[in-house]
C-alpha atoms as a PDB file:
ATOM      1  CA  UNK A   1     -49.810 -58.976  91.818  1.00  0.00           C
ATOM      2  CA  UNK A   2     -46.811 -60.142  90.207  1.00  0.00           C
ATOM      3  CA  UNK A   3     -48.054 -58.864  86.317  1.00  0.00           C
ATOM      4  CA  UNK A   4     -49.020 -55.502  88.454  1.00  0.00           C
ATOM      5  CA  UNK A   5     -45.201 -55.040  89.540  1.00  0.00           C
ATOM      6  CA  UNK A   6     -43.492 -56.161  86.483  1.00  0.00           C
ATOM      7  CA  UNK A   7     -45.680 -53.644  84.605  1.00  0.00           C
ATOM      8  CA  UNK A   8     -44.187 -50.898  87.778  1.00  0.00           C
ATOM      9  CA  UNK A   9     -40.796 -52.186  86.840  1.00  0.00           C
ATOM     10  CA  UNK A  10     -41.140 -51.840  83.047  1.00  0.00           C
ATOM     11  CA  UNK A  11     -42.431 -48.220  83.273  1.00  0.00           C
ATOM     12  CA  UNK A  12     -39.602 -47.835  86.035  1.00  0.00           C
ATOM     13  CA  UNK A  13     -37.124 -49.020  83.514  1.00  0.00           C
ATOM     14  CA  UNK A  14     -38.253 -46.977  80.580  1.00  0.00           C
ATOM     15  CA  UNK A  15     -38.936 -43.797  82.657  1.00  0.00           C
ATOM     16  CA  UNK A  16     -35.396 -44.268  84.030  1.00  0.00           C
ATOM     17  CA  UNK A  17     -33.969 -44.807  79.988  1.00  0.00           C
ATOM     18  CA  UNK A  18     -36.240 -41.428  78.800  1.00  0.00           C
ATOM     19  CA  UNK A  19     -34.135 -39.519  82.370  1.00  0.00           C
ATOM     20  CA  UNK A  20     -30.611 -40.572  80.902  1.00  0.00           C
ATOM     21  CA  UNK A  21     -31.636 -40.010  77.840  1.00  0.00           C
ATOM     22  CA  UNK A  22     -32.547 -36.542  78.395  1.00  0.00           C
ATOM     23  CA  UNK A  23     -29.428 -36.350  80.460  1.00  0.00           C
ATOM     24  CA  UNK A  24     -26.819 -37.997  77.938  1.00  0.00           C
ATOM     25  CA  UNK A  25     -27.999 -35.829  74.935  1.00  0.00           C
ATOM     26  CA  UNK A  26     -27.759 -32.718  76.809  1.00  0.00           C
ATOM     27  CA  UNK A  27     -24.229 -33.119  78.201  1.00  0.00           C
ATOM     28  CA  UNK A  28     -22.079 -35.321  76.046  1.00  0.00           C
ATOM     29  CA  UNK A  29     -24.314 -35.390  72.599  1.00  0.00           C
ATOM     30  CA  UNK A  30     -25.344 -38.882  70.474  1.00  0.00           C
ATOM     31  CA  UNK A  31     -24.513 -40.204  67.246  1.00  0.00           C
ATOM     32  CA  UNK A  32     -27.488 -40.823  64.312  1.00  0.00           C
ATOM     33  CA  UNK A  33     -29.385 -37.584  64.927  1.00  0.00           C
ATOM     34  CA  UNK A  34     -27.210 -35.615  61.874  1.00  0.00           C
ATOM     35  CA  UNK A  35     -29.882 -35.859  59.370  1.00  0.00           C
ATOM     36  CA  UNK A  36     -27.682 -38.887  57.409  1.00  0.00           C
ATOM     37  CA  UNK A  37     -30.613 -41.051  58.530  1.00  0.00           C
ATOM     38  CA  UNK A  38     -33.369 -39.313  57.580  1.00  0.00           C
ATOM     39  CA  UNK A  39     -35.394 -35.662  58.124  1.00  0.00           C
ATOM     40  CA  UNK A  40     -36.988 -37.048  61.472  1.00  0.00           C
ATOM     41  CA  UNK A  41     -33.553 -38.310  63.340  1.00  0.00           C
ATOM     42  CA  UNK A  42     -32.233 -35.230  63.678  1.00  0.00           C
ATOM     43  CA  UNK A  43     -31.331 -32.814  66.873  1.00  0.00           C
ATOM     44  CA  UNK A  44     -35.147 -31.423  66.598  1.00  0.00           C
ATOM     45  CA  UNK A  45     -36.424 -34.929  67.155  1.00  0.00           C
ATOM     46  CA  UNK A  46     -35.776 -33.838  71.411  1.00  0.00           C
ATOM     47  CA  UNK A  47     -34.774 -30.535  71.194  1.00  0.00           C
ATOM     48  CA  UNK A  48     -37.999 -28.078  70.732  1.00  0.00           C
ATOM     49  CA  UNK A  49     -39.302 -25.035  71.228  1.00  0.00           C
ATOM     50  CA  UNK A  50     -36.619 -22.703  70.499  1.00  0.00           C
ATOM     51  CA  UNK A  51     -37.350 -19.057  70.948  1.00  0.00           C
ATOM     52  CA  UNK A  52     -35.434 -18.666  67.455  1.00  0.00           C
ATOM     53  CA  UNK A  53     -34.053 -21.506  65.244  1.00  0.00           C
ATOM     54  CA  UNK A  54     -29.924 -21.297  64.845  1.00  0.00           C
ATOM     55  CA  UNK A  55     -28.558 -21.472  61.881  1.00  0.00           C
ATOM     56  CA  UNK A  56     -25.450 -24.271  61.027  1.00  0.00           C
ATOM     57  CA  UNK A  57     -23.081 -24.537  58.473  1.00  0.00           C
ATOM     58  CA  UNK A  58     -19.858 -26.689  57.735  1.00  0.00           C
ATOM     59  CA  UNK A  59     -16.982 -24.952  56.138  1.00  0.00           C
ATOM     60  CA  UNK A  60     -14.022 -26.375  54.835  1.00  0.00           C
ATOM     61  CA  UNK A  61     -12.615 -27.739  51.309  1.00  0.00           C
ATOM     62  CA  UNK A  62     -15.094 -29.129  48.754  1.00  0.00           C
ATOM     63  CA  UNK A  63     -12.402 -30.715  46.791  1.00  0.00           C
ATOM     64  CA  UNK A  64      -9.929 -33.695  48.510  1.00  0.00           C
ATOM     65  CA  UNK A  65      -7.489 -35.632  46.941  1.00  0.00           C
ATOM     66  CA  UNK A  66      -8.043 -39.662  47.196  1.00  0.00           C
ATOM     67  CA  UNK A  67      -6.789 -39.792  50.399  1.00  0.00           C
ATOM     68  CA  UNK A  68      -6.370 -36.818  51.665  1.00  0.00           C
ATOM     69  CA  UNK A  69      -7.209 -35.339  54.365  1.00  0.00           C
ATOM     70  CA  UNK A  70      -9.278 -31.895  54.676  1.00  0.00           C
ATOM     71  CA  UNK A  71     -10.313 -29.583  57.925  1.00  0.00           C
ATOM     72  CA  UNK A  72     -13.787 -29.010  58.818  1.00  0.00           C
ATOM     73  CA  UNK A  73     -15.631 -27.110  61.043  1.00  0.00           C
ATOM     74  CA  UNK A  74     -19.280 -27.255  62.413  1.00  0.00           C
ATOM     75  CA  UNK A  75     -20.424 -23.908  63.063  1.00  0.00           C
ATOM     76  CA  UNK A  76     -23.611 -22.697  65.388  1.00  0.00           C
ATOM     77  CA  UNK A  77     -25.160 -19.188  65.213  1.00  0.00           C
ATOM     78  CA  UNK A  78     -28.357 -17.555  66.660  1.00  0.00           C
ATOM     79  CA  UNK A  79     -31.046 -20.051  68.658  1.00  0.00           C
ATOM     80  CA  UNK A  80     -30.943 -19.586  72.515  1.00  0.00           C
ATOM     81  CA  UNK A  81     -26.970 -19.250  72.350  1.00  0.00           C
ATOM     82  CA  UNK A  82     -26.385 -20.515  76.064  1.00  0.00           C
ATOM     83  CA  UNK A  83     -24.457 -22.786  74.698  1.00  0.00           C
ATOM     84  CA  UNK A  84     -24.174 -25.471  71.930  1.00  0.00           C
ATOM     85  CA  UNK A  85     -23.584 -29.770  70.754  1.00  0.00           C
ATOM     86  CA  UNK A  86     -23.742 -30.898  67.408  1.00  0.00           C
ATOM     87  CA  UNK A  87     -23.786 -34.543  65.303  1.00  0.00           C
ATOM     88  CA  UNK A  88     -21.792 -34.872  62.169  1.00  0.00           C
ATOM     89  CA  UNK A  89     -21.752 -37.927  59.800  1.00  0.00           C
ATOM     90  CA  UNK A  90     -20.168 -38.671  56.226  1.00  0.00           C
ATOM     91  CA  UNK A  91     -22.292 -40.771  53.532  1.00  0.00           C
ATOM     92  CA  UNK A  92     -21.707 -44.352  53.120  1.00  0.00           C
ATOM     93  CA  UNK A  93     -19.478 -43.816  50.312  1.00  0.00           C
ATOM     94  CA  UNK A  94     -17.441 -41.723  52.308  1.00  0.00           C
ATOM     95  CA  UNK A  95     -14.368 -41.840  53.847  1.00  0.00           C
ATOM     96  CA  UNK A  96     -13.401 -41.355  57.720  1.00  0.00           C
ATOM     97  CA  UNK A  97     -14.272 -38.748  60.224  1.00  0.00           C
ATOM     98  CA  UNK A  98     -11.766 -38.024  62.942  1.00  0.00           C
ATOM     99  CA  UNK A  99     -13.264 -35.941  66.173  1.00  0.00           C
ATOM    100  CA  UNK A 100     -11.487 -32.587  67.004  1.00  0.00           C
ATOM    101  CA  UNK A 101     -10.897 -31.107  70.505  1.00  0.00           C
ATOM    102  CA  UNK A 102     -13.906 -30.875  73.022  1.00  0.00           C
ATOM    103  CA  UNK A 103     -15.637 -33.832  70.223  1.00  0.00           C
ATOM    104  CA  UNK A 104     -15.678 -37.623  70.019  1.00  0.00           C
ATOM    105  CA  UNK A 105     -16.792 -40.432  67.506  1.00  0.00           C
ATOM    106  CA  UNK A 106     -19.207 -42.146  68.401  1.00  0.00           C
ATOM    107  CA  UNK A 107     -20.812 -45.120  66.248  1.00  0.00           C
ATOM    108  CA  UNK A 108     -18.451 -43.753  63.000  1.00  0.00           C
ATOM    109  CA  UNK A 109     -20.054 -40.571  63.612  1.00  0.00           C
ATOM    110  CA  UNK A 110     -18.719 -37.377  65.359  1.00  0.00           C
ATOM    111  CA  UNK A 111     -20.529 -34.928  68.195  1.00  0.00           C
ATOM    112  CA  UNK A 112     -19.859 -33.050  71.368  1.00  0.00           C
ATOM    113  CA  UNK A 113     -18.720 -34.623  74.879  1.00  0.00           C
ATOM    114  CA  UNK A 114     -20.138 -31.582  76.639  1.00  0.00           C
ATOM    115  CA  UNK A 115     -21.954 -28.398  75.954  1.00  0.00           C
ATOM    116  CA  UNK A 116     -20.144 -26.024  74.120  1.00  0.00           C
ATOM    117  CA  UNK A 117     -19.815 -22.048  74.966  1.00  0.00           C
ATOM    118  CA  UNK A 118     -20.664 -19.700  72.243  1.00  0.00           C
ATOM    119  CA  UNK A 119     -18.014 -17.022  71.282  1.00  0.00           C
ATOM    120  CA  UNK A 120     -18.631 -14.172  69.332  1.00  0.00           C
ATOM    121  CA  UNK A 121     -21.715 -14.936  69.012  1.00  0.00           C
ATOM    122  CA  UNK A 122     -20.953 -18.528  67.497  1.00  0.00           C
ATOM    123  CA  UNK A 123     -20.049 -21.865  68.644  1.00  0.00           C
ATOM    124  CA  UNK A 124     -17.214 -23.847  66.451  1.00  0.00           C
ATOM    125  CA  UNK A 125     -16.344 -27.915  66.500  1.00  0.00           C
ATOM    126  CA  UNK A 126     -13.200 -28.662  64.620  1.00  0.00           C
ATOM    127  CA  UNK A 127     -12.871 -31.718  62.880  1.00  0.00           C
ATOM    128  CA  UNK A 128     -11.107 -33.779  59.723  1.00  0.00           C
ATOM    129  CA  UNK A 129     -12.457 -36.034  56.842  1.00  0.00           C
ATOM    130  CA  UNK A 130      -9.878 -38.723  55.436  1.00  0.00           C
ATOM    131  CA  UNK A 131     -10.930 -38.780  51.736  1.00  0.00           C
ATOM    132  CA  UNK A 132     -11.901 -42.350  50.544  1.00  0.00           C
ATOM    133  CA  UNK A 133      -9.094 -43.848  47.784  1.00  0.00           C
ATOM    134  CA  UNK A 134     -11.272 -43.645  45.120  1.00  0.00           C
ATOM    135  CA  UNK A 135     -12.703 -40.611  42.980  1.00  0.00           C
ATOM    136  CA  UNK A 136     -16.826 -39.762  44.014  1.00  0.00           C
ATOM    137  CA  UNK A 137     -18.534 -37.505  45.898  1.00  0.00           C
ATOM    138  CA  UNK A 138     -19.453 -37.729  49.664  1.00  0.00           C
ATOM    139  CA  UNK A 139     -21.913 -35.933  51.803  1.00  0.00           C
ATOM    140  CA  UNK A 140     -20.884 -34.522  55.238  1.00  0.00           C
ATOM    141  CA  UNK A 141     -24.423 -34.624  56.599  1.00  0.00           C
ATOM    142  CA  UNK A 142     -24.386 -31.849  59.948  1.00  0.00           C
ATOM    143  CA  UNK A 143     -26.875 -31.184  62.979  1.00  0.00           C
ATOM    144  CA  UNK A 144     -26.481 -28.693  65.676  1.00  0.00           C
ATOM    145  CA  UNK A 145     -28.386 -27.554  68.671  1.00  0.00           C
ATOM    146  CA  UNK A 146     -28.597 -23.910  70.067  1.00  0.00           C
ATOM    147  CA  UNK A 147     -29.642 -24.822  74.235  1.00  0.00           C
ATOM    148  CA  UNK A 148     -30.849 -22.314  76.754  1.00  0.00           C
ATOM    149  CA  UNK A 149     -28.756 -25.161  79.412  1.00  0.00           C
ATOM    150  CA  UNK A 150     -32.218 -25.048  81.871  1.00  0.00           C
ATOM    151  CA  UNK A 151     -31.676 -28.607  82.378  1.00  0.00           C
ATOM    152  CA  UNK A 152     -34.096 -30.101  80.133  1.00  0.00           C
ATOM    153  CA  UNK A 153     -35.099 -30.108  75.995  1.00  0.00           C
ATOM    154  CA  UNK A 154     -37.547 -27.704  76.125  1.00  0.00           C
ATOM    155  CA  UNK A 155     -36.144 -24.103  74.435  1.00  0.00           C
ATOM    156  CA  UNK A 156     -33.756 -25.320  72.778  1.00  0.00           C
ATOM    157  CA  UNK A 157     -33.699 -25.146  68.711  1.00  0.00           C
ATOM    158  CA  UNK A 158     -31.775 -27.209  66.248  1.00  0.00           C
ATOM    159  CA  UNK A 159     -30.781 -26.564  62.613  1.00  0.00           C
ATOM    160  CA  UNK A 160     -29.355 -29.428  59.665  1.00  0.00           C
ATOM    161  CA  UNK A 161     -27.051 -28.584  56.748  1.00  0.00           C
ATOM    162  CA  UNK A 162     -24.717 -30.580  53.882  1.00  0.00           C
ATOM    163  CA  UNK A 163     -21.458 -30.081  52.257  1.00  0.00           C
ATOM    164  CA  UNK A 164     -20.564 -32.035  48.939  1.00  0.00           C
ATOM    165  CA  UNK A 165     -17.421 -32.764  48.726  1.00  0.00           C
ATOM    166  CA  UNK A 166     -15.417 -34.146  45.017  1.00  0.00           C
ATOM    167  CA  UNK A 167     -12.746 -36.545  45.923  1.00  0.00           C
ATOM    168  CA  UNK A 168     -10.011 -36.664  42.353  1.00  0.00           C
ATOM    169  CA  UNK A 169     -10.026 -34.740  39.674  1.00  0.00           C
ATOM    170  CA  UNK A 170     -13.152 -33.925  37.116  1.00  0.00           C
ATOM    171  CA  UNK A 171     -12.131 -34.292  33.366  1.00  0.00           C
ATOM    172  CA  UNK A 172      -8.813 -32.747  32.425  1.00  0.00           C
ATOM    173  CA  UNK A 173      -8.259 -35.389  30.098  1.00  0.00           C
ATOM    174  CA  UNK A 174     -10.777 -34.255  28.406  1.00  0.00           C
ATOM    175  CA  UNK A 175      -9.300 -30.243  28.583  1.00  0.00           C
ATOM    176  CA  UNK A 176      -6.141 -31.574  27.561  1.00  0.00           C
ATOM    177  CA  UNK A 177      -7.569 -32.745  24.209  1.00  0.00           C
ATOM    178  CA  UNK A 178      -9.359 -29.898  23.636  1.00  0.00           C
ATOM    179  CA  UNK A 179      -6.566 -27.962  23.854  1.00  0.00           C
ATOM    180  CA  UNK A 180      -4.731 -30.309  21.591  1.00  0.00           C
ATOM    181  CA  UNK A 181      -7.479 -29.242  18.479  1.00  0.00           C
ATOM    182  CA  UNK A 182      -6.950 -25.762  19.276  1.00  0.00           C
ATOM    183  CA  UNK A 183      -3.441 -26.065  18.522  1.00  0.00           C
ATOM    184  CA  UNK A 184      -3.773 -28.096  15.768  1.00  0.00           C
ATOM    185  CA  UNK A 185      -6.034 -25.333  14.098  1.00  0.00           C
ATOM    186  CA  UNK A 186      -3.815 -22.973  15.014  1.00  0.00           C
ATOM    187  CA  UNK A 187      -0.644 -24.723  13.219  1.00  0.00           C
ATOM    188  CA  UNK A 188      -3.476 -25.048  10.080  1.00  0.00           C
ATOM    189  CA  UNK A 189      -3.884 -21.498   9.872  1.00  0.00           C
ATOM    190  CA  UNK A 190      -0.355 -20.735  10.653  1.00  0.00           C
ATOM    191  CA  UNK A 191       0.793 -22.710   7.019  1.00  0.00           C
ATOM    192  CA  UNK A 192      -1.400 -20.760   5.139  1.00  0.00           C
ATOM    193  CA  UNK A 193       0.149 -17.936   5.873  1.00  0.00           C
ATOM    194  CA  UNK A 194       3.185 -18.788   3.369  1.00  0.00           C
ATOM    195  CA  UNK A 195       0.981 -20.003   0.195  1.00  0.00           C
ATOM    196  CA  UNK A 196      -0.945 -16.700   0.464  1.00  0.00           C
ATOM    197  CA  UNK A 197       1.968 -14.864  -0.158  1.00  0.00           C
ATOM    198  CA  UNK A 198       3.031 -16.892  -2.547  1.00  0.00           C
ATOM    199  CA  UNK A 199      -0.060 -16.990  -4.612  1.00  0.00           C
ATOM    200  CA  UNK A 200       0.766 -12.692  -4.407  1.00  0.00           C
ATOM    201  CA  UNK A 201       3.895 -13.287  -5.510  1.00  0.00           C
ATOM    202  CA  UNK A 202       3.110 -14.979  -8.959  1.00  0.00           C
ATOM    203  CA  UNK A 203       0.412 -12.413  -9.477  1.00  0.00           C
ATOM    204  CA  UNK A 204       2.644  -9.348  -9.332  1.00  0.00           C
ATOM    205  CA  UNK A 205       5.041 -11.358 -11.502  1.00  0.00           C
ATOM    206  CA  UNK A 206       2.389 -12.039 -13.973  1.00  0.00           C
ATOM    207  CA  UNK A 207       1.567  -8.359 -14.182  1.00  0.00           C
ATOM    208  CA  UNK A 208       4.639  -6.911 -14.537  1.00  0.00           C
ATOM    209  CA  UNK A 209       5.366  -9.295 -17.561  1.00  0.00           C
ATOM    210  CA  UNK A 210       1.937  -7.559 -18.864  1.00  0.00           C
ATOM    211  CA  UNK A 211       3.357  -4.504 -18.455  1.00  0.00           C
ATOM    212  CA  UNK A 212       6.633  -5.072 -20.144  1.00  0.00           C
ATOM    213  CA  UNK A 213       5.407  -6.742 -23.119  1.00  0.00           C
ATOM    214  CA  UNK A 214       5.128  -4.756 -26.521  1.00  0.00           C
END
């Protein structure tokens, strides 16, 4: 009897965890579900059967100085279009992520703390990378749901997309030099100018001597 209820209680329990789930990811997003992790933690993983998937894209610089800090945004189009959350993560190697307005961090990570309205046909989540100190590349990894808002997973559709982004300078050491040669062959060809003419020079003299003699 005892095994029998703990068994009730365990289902109780995990029913109950599957219900706030549900709940949690539909009204205030979760971290880990951006694609950083892998192709099957993403949005989709709860969110299925989308009349139409959305498309998602992050704009913003894709050059930073060490340091610096650049402006993002997560973007949502097409999908259901009732409204909208998304999860955004940076690779390892990557600086820091700061949340925007109507976003929070959560686990490092950034997404939505409640559904958000789409406008003009898109829905937009502001945000900021703080560039690591040292020269690379990082990987703003991006996932974003389009929900229909009936109260549960099923309609919605979810999209993933990257940005790259360089942090320093490439090689313009490396231009510099170049352009160093070219002025080097320039100055070359530039001082032959002078012994050109002068070579002329002693052949009309030699001529007219020719022409003078008896």
């Amino acid at each position: 009897m005892r095994s029998y209820l703990a068994s009730l209680g365990v289902v109780g329990v995990v029913s109950a965890c599957l219900v706030s789930g549900s709940a949690f990811a539909s009204s205030v997003g979760m971290s880990g579900h951006s694609g950083k992790q892998g192709s099957s933690l993403t949005c989709a993983s709860c969110h299925t059967g989308g009349g139409g998937s959305p498309t998602v894209t992050i704009q913003g610089p894709t050059t930073l100085a060490p340091g610096a800090t650049g402006n993002y945004t997560f973007i949502v189009r097409g999908g259901p279009a009732s409204g909208a959350g998304f999860n955004v993560a940076v690779s390892d190697n990557g600086g820091t992520l700061n949340a925007g307005p109507g976003s929070t961090k959560m686990s490092g990570e950034l997404t939505h703390n409640g559904i958000r309205a789409f406008s003009n046909g898109e829905a937009r989540f502001d945000f900021t990378l703080v560039a690591p100190s040292t020269p690379g590349t990082v990987t703003l990894y991006g996932a974003g749901n389009s929900v229909n808002q009936n109260g549960t997973e099923q309609g919605d559709a979810s999209a993933t997309t990257t940005l790259q982004v360089t942090v320093g300078s490439s090689t313009g050491g490396g231009g510099g030099d170049e352009g160093g040669d070219d002025e080097g062959g320039g100055c070359a060809a530039a001082g032959g100018v002078p012994l050109v003419g002068a070579a002329l020079m002693l052949l009309g003299t030699r001529l007219r001597r020719r022409r003078q003699a008896p």
